[in-house]
PDB file of N, CA and C in Angstrom:
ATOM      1  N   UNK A   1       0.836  -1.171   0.000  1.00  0.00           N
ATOM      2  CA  UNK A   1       0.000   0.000   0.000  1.00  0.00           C
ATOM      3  C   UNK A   1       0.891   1.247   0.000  1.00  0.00           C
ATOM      4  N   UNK A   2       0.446   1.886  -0.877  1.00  0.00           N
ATOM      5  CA  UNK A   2       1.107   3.445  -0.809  1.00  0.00           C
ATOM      6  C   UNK A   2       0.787   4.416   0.342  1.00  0.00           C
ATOM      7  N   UNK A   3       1.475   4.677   1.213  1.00  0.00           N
ATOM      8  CA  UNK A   3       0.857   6.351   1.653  1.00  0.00           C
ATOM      9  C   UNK A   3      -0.302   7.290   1.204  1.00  0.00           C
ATOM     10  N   UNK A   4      -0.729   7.751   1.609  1.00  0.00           N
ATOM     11  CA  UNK A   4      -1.609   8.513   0.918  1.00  0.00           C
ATOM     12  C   UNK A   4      -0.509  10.177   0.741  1.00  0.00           C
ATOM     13  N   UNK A   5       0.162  10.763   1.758  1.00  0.00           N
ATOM     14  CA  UNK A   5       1.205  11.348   1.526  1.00  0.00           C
ATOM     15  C   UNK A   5       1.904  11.295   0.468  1.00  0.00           C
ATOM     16  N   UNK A   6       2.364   9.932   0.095  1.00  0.00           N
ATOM     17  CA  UNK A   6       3.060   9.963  -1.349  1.00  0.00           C
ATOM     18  C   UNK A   6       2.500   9.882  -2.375  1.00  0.00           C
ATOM     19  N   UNK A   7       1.015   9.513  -2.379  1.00  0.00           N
ATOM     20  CA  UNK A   7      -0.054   9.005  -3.449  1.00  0.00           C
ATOM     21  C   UNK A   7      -0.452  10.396  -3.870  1.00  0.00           C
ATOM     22  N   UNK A   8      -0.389  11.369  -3.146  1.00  0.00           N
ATOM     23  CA  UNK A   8      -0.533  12.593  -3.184  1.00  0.00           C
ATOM     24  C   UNK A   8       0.445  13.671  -4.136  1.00  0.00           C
ATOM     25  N   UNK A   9       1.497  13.134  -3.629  1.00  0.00           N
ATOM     26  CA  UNK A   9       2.736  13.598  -4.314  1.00  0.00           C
ATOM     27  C   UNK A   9       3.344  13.561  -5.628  1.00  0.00           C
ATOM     28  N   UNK A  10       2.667  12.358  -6.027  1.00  0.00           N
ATOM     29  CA  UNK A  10       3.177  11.426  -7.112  1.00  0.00           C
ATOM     30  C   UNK A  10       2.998  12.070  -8.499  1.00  0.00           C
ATOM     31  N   UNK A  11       4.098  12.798  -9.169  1.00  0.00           N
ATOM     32  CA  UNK A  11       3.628  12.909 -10.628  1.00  0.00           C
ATOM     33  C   UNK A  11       4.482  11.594 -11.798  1.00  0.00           C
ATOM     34  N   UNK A  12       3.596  12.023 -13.338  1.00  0.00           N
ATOM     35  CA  UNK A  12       3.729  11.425 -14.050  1.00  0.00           C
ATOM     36  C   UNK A  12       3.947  12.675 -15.431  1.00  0.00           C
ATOM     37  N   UNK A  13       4.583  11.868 -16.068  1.00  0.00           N
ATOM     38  CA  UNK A  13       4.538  12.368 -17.397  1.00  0.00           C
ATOM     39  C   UNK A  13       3.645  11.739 -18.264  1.00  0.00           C
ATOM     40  N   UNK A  14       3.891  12.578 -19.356  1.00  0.00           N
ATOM     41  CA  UNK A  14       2.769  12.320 -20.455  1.00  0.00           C
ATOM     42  C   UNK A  14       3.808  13.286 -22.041  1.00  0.00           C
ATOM     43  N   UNK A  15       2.833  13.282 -23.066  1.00  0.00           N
ATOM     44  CA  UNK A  15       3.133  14.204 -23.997  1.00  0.00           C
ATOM     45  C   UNK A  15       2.822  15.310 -23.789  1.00  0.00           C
ATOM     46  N   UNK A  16       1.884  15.055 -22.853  1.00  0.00           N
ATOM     47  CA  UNK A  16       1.125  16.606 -22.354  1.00  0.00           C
ATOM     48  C   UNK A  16       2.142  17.596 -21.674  1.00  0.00           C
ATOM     49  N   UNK A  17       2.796  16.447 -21.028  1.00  0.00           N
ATOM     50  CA  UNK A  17       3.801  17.248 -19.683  1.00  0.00           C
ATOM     51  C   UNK A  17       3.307  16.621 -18.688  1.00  0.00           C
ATOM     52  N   UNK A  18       3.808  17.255 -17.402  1.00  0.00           N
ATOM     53  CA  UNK A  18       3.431  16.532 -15.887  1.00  0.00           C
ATOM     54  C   UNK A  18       2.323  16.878 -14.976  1.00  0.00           C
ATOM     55  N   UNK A  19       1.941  15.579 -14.366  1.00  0.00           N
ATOM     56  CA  UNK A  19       0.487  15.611 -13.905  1.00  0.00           C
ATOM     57  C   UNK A  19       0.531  15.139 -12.663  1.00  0.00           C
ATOM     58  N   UNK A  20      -0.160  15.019 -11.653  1.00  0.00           N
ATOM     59  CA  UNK A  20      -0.190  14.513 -10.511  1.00  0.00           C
ATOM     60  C   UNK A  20      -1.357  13.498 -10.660  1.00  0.00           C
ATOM     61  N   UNK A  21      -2.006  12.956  -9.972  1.00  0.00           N
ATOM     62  CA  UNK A  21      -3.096  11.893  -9.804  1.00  0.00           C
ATOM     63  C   UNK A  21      -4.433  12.965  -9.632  1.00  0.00           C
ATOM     64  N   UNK A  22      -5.617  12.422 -10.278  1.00  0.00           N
ATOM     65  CA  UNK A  22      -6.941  13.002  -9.988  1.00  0.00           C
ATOM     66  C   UNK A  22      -7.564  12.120  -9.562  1.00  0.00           C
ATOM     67  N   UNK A  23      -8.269  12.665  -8.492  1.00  0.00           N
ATOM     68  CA  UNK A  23      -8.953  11.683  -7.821  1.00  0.00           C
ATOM     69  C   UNK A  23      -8.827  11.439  -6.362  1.00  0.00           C
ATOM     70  N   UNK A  24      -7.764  12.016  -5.786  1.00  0.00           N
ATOM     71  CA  UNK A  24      -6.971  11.666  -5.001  1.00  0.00           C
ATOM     72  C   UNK A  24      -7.819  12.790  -3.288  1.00  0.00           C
ATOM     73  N   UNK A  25      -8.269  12.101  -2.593  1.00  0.00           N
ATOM     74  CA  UNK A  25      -8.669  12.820  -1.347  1.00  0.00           C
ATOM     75  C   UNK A  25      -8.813  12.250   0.034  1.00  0.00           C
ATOM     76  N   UNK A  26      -8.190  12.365   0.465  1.00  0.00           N
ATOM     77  CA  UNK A  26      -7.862  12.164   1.923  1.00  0.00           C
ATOM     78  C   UNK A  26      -6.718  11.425   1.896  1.00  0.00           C
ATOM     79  N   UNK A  27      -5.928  11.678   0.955  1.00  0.00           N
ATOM     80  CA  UNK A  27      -5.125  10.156   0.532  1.00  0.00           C
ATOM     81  C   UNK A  27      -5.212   8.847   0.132  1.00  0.00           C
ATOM     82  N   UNK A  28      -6.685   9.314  -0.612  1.00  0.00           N
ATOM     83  CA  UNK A  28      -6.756   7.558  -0.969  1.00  0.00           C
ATOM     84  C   UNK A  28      -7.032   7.959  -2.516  1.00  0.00           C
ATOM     85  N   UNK A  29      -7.150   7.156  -3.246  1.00  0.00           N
ATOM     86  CA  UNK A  29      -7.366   7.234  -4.781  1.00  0.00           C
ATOM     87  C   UNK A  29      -9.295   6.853  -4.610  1.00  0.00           C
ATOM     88  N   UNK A  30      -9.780   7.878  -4.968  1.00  0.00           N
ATOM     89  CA  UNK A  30     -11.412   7.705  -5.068  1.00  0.00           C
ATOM     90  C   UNK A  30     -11.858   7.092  -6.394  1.00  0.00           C
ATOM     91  N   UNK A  31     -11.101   7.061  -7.251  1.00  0.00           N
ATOM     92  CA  UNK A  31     -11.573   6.700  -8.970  1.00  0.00           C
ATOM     93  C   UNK A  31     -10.279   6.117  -9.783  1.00  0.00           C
ATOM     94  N   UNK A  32     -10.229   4.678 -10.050  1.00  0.00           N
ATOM     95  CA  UNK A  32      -9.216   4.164 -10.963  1.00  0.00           C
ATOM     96  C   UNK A  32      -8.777   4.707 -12.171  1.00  0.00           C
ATOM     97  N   UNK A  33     -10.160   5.785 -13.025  1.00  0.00           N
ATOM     98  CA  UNK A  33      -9.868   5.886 -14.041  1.00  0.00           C
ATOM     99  C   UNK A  33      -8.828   7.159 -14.093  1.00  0.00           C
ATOM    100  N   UNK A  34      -7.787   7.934 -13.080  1.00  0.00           N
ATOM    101  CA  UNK A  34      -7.384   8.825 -13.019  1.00  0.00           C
ATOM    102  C   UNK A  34      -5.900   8.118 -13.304  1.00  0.00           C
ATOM    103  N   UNK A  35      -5.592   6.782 -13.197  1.00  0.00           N
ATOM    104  CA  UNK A  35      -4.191   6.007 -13.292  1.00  0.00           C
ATOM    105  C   UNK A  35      -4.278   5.616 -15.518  1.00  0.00           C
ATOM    106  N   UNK A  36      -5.818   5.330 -15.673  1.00  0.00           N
ATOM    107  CA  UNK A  36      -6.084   4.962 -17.130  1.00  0.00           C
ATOM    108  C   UNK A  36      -4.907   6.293 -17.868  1.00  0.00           C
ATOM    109  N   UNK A  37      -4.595   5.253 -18.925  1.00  0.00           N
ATOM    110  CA  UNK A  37      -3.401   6.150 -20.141  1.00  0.00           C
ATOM    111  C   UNK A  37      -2.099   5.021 -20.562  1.00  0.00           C
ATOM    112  N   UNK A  38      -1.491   6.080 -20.976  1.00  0.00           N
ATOM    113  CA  UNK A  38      -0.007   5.988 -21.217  1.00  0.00           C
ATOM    114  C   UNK A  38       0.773   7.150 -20.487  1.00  0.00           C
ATOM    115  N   UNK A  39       1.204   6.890 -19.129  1.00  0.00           N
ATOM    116  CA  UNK A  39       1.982   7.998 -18.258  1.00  0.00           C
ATOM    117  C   UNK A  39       3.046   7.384 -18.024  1.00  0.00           C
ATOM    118  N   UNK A  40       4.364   8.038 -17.299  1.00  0.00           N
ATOM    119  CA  UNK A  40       4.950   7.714 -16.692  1.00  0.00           C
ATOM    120  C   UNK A  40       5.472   8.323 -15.540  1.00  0.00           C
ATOM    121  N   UNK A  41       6.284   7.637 -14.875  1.00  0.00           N
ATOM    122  CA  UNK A  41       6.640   8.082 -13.436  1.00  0.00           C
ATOM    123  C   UNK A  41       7.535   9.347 -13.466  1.00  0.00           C
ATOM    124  N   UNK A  42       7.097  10.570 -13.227  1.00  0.00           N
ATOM    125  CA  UNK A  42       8.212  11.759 -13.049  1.00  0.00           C
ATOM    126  C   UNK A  42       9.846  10.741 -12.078  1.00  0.00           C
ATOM    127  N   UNK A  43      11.107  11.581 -12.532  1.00  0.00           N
ATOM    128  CA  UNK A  43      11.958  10.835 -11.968  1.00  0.00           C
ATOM    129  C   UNK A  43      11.966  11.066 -10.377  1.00  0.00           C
ATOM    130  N   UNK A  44      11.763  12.080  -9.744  1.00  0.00           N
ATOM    131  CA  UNK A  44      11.286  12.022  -8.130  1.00  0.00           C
ATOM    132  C   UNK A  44      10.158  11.365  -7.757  1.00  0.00           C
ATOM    133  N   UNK A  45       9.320  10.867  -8.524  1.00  0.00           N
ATOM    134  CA  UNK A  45       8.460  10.109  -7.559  1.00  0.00           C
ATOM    135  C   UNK A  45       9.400   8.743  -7.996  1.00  0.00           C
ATOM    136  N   UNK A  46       9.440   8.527  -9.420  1.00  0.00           N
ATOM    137  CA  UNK A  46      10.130   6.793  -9.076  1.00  0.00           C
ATOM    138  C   UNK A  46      11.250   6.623  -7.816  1.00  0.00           C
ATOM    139  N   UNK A  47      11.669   7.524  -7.691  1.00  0.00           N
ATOM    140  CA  UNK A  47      12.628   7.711  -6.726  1.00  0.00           C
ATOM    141  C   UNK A  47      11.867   7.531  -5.306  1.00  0.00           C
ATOM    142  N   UNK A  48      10.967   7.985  -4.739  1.00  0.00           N
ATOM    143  CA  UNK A  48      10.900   7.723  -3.803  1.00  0.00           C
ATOM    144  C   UNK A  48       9.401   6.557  -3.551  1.00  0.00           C
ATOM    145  N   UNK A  49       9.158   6.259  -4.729  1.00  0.00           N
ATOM    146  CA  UNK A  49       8.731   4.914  -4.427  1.00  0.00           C
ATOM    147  C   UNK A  49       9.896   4.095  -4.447  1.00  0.00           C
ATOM    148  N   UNK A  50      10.570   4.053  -4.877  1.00  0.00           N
ATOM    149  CA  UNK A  50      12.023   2.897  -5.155  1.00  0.00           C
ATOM    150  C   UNK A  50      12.566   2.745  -3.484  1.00  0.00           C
ATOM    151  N   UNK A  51      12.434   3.802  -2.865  1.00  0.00           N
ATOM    152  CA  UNK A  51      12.966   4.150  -1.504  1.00  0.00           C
ATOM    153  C   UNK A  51      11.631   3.372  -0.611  1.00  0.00           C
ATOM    154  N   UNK A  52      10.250   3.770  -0.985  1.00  0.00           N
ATOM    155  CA  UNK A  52       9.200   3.010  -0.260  1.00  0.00           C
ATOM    156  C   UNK A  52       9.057   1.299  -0.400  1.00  0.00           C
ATOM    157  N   UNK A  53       9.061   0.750  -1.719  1.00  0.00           N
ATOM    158  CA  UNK A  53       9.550  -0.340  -1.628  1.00  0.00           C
ATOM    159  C   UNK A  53      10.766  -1.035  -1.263  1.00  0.00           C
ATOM    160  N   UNK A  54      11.892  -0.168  -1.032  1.00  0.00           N
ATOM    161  CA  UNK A  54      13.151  -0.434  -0.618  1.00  0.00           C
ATOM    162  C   UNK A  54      12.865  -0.639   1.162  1.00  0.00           C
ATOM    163  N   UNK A  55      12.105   0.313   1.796  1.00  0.00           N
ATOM    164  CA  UNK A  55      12.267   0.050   2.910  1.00  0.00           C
ATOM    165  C   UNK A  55      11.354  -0.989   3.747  1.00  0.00           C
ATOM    166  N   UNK A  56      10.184  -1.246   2.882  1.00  0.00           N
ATOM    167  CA  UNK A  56       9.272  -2.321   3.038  1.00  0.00           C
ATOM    168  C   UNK A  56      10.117  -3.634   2.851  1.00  0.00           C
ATOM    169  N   UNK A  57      10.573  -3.850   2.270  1.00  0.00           N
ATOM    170  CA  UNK A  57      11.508  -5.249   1.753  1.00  0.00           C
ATOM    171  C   UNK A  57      12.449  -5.545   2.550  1.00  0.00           C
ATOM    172  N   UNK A  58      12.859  -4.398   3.350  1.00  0.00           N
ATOM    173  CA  UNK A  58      14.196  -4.591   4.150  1.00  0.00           C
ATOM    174  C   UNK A  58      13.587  -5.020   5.878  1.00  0.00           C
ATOM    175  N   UNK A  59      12.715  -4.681   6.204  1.00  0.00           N
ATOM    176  CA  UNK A  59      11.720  -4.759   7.229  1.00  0.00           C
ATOM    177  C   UNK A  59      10.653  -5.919   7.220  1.00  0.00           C
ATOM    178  N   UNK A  60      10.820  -7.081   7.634  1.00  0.00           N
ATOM    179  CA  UNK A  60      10.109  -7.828   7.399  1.00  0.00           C
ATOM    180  C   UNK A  60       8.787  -7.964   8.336  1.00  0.00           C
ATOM    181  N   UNK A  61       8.953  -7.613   9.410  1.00  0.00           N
ATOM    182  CA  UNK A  61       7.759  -7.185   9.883  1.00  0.00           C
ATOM    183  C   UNK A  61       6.488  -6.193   9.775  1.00  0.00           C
ATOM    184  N   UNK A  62       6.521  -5.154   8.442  1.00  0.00           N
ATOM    185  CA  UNK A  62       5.921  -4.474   8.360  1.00  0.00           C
ATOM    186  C   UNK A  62       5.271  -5.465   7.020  1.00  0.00           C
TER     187      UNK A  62
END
């Protein structure tokens, strides 16, 4: 599970340029179709998801 903090944070590219998530309130994603496309991960968010799954993996109790 993502944060809602980082779910918040999270942009993407496009041809358009960069976008954040719609949909997004209280930190949770309210509507799937805001992930629908061809986007990709701006390089600071892959980055700190890479760091969120990095620290989940290393922690086996969480």
């Amino acid at each position: 599970m993502v944060p809602g903090d980082v779910l918040e944070r999270l942009t993407f590219t496009s041809r358009r340029g960069e976008r954040t998530l719609r949909f997004v309130e209280d930190g949770r994603l309210t509507r799937s179709i805001g992930l629908q496309g061809v986007y990709r991960l701006a390089p600071a968010s892959a980055e700190e998801l890479r760091r969120l799954v990095a620290e989940r993996w290393a922690d086996p109790a969480v």
